[in-house]
PDB file of N, CA and C in Angstrom:
ATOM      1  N   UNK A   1      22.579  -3.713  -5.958  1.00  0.00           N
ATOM      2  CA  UNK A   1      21.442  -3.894  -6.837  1.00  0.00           C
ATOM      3  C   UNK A   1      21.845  -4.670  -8.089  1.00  0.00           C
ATOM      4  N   UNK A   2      22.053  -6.126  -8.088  1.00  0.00           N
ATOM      5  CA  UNK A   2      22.867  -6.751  -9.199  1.00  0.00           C
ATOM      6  C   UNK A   2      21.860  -6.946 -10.037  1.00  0.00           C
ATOM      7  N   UNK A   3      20.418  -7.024  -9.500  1.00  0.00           N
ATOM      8  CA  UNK A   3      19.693  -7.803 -10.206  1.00  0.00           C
ATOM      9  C   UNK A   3      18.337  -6.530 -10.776  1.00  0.00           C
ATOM     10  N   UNK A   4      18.461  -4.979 -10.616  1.00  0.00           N
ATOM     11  CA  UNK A   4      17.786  -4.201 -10.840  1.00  0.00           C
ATOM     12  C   UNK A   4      17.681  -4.041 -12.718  1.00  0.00           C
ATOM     13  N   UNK A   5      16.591  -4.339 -12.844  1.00  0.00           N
ATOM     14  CA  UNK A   5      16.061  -4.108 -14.304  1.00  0.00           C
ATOM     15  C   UNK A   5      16.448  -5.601 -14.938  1.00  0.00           C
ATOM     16  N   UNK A   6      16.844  -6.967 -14.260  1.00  0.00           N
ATOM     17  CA  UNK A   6      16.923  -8.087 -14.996  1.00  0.00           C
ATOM     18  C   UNK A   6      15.436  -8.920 -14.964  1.00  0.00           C
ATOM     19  N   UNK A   7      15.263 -10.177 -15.707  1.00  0.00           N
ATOM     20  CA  UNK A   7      14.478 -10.694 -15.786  1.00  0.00           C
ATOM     21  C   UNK A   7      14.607 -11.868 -15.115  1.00  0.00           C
ATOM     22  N   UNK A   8      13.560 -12.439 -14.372  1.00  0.00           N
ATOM     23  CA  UNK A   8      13.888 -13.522 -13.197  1.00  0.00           C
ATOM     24  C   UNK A   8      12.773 -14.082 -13.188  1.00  0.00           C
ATOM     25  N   UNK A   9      12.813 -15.648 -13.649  1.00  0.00           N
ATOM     26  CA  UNK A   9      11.710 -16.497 -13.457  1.00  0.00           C
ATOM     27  C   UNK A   9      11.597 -17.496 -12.452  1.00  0.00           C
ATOM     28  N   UNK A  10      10.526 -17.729 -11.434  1.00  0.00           N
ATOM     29  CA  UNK A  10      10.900 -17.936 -10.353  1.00  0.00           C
ATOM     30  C   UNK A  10       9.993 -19.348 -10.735  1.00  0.00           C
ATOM     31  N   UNK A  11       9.880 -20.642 -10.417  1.00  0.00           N
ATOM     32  CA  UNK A  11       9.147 -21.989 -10.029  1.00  0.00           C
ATOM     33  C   UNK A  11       8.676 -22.317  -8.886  1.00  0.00           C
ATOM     34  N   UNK A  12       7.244 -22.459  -8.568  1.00  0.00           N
ATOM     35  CA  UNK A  12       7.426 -22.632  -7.382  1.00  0.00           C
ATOM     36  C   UNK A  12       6.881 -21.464  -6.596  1.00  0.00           C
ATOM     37  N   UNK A  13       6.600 -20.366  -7.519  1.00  0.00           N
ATOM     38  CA  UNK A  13       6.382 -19.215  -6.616  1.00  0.00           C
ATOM     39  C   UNK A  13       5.054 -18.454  -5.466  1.00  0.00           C
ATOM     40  N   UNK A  14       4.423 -19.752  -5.747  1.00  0.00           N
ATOM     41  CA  UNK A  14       3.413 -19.650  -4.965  1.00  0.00           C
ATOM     42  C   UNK A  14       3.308 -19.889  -3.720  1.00  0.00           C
ATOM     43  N   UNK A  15       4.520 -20.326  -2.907  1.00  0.00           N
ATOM     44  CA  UNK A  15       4.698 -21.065  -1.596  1.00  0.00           C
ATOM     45  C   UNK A  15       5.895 -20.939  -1.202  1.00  0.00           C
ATOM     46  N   UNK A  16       6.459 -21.297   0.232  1.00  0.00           N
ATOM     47  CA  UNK A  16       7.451 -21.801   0.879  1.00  0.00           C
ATOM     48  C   UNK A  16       8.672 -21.070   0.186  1.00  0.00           C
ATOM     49  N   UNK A  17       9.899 -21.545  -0.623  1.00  0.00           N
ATOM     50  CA  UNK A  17      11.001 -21.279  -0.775  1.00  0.00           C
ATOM     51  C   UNK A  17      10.774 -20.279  -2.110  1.00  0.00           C
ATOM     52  N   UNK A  18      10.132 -20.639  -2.856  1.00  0.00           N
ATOM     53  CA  UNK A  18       9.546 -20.373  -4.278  1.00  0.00           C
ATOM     54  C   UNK A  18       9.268 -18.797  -4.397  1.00  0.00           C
ATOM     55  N   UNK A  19       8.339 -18.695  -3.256  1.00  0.00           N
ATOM     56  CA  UNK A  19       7.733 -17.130  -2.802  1.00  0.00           C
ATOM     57  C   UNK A  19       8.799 -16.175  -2.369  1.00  0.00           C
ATOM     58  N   UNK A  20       9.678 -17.148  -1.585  1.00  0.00           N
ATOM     59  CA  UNK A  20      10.545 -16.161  -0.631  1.00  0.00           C
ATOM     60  C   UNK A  20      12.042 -15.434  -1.707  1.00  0.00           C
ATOM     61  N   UNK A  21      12.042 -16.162  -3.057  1.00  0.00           N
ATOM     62  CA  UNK A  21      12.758 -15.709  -3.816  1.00  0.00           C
ATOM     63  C   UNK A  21      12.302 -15.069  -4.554  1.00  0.00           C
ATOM     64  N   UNK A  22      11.220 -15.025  -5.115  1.00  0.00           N
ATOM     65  CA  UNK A  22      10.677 -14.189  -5.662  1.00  0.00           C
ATOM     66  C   UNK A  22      10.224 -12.896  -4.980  1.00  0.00           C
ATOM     67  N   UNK A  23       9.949 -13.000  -3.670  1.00  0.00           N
ATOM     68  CA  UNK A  23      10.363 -11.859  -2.939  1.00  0.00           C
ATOM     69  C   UNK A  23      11.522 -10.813  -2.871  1.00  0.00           C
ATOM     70  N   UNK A  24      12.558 -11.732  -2.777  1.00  0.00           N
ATOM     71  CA  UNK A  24      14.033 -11.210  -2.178  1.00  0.00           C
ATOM     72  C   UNK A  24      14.084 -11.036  -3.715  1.00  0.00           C
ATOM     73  N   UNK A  25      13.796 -11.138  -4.779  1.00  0.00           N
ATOM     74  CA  UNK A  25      14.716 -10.519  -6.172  1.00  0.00           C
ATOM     75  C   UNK A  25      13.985  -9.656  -6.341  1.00  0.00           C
ATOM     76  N   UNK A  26      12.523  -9.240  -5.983  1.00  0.00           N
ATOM     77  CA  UNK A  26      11.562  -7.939  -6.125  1.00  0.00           C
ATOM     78  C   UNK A  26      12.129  -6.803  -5.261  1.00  0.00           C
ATOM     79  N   UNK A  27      12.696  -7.290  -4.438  1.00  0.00           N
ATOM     80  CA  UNK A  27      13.472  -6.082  -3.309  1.00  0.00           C
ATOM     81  C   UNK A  27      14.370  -5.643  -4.168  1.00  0.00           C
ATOM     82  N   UNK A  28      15.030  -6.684  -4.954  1.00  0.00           N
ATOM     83  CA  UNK A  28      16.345  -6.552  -5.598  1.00  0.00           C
ATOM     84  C   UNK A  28      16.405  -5.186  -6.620  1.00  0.00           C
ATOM     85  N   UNK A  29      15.011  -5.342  -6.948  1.00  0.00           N
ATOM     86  CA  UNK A  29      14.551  -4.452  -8.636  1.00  0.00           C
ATOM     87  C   UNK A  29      14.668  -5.424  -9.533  1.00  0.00           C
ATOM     88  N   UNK A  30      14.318  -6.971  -9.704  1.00  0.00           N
ATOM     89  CA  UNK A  30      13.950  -7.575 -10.644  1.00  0.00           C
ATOM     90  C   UNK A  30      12.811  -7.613 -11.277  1.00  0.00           C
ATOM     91  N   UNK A  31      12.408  -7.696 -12.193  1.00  0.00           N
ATOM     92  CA  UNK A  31      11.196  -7.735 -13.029  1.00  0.00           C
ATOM     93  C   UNK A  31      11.130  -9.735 -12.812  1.00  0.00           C
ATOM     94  N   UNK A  32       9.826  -9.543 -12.155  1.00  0.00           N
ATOM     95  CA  UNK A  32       9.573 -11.449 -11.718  1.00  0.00           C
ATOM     96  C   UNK A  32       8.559 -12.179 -12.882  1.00  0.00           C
ATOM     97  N   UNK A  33       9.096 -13.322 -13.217  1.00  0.00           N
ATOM     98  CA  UNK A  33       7.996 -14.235 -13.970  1.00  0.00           C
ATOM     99  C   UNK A  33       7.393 -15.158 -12.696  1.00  0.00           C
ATOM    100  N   UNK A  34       6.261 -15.120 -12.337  1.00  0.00           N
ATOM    101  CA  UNK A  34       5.658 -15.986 -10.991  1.00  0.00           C
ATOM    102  C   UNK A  34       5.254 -17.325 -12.128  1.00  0.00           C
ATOM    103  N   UNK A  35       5.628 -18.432 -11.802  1.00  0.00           N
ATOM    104  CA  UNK A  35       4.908 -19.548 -11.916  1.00  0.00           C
ATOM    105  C   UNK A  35       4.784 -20.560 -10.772  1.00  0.00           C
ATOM    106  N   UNK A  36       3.729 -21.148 -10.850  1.00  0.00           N
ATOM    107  CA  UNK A  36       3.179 -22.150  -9.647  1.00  0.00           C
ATOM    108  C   UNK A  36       2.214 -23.113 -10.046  1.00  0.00           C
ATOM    109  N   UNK A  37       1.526 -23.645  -9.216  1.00  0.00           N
ATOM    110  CA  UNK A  37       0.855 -24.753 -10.050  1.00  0.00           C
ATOM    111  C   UNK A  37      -0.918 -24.478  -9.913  1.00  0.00           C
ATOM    112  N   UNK A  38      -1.239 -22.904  -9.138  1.00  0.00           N
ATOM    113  CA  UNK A  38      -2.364 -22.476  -8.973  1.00  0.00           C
ATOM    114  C   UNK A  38      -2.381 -21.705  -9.574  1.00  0.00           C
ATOM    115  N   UNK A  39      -3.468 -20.477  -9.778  1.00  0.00           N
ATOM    116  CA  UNK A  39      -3.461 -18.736 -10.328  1.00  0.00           C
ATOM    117  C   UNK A  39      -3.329 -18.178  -8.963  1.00  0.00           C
ATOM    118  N   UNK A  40      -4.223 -19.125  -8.034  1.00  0.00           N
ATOM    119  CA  UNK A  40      -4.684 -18.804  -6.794  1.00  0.00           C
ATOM    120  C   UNK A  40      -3.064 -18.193  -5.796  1.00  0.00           C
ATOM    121  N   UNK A  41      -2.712 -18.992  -5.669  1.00  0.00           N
ATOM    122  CA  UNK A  41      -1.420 -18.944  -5.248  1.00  0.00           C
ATOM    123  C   UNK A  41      -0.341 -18.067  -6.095  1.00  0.00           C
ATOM    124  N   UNK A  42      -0.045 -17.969  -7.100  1.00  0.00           N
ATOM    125  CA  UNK A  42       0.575 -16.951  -7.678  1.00  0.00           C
ATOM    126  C   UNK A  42      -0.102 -15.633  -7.618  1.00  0.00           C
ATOM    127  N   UNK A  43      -1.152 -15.593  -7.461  1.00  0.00           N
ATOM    128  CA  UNK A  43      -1.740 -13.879  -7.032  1.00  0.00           C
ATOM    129  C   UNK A  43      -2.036 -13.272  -5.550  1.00  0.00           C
ATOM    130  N   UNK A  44      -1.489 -14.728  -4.986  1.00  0.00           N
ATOM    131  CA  UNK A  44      -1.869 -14.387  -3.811  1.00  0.00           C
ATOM    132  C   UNK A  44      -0.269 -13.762  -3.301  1.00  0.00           C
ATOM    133  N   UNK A  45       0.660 -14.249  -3.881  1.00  0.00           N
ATOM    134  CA  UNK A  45       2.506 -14.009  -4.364  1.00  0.00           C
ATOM    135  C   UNK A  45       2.427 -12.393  -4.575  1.00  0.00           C
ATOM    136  N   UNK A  46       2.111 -12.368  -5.864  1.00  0.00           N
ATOM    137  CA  UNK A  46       1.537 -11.263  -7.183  1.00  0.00           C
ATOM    138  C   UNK A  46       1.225  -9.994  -5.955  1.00  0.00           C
ATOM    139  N   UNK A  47       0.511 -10.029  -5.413  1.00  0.00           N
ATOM    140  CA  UNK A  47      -0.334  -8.982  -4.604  1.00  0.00           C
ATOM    141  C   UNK A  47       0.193  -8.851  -3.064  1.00  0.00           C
ATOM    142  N   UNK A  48       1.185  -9.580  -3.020  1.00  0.00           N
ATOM    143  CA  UNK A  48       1.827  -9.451  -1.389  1.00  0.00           C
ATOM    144  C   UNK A  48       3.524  -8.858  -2.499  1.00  0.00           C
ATOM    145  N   UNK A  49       3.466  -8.964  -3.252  1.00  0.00           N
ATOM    146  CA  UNK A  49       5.066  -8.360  -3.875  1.00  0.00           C
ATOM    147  C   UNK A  49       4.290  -7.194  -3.775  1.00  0.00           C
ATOM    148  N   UNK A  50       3.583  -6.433  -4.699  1.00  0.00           N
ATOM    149  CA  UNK A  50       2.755  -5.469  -5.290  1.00  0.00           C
ATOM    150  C   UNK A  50       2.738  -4.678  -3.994  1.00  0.00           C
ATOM    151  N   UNK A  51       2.142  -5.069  -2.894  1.00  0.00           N
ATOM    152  CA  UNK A  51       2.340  -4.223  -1.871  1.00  0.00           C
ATOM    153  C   UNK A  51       3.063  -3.562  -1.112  1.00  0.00           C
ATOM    154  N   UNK A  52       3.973  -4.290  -1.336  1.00  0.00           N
ATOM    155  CA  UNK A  52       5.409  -4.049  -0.892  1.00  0.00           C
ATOM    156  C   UNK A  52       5.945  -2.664  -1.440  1.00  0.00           C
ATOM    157  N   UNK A  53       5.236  -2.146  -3.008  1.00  0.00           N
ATOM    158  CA  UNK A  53       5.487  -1.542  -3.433  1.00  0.00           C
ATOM    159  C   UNK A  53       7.121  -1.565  -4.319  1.00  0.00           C
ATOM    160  N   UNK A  54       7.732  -2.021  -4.539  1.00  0.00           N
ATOM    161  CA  UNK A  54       8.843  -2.401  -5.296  1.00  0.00           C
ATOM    162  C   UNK A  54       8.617  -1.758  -6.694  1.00  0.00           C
ATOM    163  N   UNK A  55       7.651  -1.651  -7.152  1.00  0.00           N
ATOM    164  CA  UNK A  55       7.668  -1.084  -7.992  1.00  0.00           C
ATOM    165  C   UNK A  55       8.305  -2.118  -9.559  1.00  0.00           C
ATOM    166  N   UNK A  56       8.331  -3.097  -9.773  1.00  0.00           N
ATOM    167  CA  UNK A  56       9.127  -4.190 -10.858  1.00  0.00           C
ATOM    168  C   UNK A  56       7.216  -4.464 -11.237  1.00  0.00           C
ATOM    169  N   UNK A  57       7.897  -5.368 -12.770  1.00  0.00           N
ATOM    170  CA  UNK A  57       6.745  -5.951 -13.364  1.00  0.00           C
ATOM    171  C   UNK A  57       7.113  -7.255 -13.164  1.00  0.00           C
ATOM    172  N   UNK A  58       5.675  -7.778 -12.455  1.00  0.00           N
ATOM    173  CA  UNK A  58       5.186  -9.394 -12.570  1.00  0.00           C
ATOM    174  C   UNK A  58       4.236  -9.813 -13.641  1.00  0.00           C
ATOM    175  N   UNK A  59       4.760 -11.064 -14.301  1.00  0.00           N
ATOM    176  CA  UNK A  59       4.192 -11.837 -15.254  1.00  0.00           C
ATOM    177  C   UNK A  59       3.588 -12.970 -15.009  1.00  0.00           C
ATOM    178  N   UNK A  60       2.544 -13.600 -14.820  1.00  0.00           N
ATOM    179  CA  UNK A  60       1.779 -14.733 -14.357  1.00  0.00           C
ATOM    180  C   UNK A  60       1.234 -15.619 -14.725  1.00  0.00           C
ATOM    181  N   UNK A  61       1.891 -16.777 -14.992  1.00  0.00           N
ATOM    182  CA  UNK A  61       1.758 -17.912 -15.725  1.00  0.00           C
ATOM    183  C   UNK A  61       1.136 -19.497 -14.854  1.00  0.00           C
ATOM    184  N   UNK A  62       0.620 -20.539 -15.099  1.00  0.00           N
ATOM    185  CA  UNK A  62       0.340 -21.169 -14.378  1.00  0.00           C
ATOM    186  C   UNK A  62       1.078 -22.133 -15.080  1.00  0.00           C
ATOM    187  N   UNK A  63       1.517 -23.504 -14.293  1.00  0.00           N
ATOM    188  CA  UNK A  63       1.814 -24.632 -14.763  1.00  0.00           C
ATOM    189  C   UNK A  63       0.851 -25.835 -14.513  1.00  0.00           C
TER     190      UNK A  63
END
């Protein structure tokens, strides 16, 4: 758990490679910053982490 209780801002996180890290560091116990270039797509991120239940805080920013 290297990354439990750090802060991790992910680019990109609405899709493809972007998502899948921001995934794998929510498993981790990171607290995620989602940015992407939709809302649409970052909540659609936002709410498939959330379910997962992980239990970390996401922050949601658009670019």
């Amino acid at each position: 758990m290297l990354l439990k209780g750090k802060n991790v801002i992910v680019t990109g996180s609405g899709r493809g490679i972007g998502k899948a890290v921001a995934i794998a560091c929510a498993r981790e116990g990171a607290n995620i910053g989602l940015l992407a270039r939709t809302l649409e797509e970052i909540n659609n991120t936002k709410q498939e982490i959330e379910s997962l239940g992980f239990g970390v805080k996401i922050t949601v920013k658009t670019a």
